[in-house]
N, C-alpha and C. Protein backbone atom coordinates (compact mmCIF):
# COMPACT_ATOMS: atom_id res chain seq x y z
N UNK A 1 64.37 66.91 39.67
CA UNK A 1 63.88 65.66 40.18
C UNK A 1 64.36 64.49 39.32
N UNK A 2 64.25 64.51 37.73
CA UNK A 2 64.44 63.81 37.04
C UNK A 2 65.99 62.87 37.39
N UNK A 3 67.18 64.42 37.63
CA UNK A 3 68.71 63.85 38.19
C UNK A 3 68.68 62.72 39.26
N UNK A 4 67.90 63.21 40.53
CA UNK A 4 67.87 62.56 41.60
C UNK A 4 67.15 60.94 41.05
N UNK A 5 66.20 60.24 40.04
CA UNK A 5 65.41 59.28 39.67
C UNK A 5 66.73 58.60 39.28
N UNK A 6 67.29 59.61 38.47
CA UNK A 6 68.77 58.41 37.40
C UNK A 6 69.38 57.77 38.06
N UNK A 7 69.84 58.58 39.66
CA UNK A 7 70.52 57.68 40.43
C UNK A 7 69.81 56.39 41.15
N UNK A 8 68.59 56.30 41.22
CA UNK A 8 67.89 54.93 41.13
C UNK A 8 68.82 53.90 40.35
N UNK A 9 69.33 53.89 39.25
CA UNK A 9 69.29 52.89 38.17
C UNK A 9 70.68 51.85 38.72
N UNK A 10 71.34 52.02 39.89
CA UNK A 10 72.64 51.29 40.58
C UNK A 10 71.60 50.81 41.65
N UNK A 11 70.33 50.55 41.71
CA UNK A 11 69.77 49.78 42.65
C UNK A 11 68.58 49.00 41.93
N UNK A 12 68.79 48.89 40.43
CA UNK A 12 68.07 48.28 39.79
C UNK A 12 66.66 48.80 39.22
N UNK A 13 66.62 49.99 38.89
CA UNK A 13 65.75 50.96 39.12
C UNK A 13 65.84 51.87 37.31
N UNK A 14 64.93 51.63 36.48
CA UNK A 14 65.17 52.79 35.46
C UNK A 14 64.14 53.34 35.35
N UNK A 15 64.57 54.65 35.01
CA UNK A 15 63.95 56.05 34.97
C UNK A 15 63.99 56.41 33.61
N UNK A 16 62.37 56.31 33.18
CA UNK A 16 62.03 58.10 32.11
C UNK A 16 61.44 58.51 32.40
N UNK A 17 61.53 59.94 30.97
CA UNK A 17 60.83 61.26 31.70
C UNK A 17 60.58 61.47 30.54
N UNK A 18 59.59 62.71 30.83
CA UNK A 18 58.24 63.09 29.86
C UNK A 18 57.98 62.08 28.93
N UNK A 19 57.35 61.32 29.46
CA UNK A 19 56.51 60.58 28.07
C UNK A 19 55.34 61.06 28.05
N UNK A 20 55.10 61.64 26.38
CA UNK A 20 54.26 61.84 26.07
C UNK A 20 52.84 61.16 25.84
N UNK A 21 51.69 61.09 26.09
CA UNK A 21 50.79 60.71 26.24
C UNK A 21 49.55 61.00 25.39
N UNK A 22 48.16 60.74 25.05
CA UNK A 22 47.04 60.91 24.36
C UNK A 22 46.47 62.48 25.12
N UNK A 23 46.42 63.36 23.92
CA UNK A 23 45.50 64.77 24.30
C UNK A 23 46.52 65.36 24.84
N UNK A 24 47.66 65.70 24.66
CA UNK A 24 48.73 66.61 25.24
C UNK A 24 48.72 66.09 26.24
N UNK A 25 48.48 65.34 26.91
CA UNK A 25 48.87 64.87 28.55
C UNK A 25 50.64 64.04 28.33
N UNK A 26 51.04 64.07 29.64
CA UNK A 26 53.01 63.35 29.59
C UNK A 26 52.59 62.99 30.94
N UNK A 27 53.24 61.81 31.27
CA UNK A 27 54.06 61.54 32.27
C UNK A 27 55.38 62.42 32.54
N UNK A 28 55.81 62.69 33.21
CA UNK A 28 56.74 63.76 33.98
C UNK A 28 58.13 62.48 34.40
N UNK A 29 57.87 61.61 35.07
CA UNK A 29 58.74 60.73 35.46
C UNK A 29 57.95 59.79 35.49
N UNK A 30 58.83 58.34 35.16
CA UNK A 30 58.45 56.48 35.35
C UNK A 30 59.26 56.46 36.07
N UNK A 31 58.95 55.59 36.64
CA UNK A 31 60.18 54.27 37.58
C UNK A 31 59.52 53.69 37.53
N UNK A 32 60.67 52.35 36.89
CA UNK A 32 60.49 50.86 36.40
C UNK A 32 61.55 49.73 37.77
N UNK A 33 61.46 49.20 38.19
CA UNK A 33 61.76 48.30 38.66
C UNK A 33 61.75 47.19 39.97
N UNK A 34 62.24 46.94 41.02
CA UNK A 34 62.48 45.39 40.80
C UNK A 34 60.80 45.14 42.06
N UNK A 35 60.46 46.05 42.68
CA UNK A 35 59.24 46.54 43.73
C UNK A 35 57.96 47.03 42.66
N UNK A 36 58.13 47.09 41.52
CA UNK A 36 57.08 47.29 40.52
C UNK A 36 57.14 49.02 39.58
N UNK A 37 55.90 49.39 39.48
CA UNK A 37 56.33 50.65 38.37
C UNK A 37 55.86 51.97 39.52
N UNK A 38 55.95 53.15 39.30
CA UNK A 38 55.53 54.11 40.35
C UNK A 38 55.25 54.98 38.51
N UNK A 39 54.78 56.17 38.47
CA UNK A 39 54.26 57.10 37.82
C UNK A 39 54.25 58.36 38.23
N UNK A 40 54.52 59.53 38.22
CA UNK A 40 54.28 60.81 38.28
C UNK A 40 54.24 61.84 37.57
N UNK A 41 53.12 63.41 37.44
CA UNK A 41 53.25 64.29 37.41
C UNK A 41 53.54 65.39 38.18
N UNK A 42 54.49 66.35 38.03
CA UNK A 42 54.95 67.26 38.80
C UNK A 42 54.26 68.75 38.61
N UNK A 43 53.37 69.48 39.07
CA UNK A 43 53.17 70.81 39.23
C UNK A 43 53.75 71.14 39.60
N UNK A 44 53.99 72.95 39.74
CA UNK A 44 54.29 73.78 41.39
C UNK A 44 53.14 74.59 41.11
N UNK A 45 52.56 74.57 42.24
CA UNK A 45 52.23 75.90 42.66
C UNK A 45 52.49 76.69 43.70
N UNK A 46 51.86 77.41 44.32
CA UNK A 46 51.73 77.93 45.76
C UNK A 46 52.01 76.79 46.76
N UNK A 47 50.88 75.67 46.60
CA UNK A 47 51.13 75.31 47.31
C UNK A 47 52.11 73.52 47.17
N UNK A 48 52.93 73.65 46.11
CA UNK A 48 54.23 72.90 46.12
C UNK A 48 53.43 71.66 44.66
N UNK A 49 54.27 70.32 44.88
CA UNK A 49 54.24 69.59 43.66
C UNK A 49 52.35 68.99 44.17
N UNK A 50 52.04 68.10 43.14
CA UNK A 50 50.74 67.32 43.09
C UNK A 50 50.80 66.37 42.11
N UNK A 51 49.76 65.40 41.70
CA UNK A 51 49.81 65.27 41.10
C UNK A 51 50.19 63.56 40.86
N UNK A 52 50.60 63.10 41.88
CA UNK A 52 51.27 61.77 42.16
C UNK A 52 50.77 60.25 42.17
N UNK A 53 51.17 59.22 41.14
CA UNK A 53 49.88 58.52 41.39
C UNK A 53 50.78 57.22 41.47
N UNK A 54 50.97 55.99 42.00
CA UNK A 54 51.96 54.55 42.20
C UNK A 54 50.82 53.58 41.36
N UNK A 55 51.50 52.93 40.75
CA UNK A 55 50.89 51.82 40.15
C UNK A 55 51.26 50.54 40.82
N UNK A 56 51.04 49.41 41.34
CA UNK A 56 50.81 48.54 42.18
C UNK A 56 51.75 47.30 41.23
C-alpha cells in the first residue's frame, strides 16, 4: 500500500509510513496534502483491512 501512496507525491501529495506513536501505537500511512491530511491503520484479517480514520 505504502508503494501505491508514493505515487501520490506528482499530484502534490506526501506520504509517510509507520510513524511511531505513544504506547506502541504507529500510524501505518499519512497523507499530507493540498485537500488536507487523511491517516491510516492497516490490519488483515479474515475479514480484510480496518482501521481507517480521515482527518478533516
Amino acid at each position: 500500500m505504502g508503494a501505491e501512496l508514493n505515487r501520490l507525491a506528482r499530484h502534490g501529495w506526501r506520504s509517510l509510513h509507520s510513524i511511531p506513536l505513544a504506547n506502541k501505537v504507529a500510524v501505518d500511512h499519512l497523507l499530507i496534502g493540498p485537500a488536507g491530511c487523511s491517516a491510516s491503520t492497516q490490519s488483515t484479517t479474515t475479514n480484510g483491512p480496518y482501521g481507517s480514520a480521515t482527518i478533516p
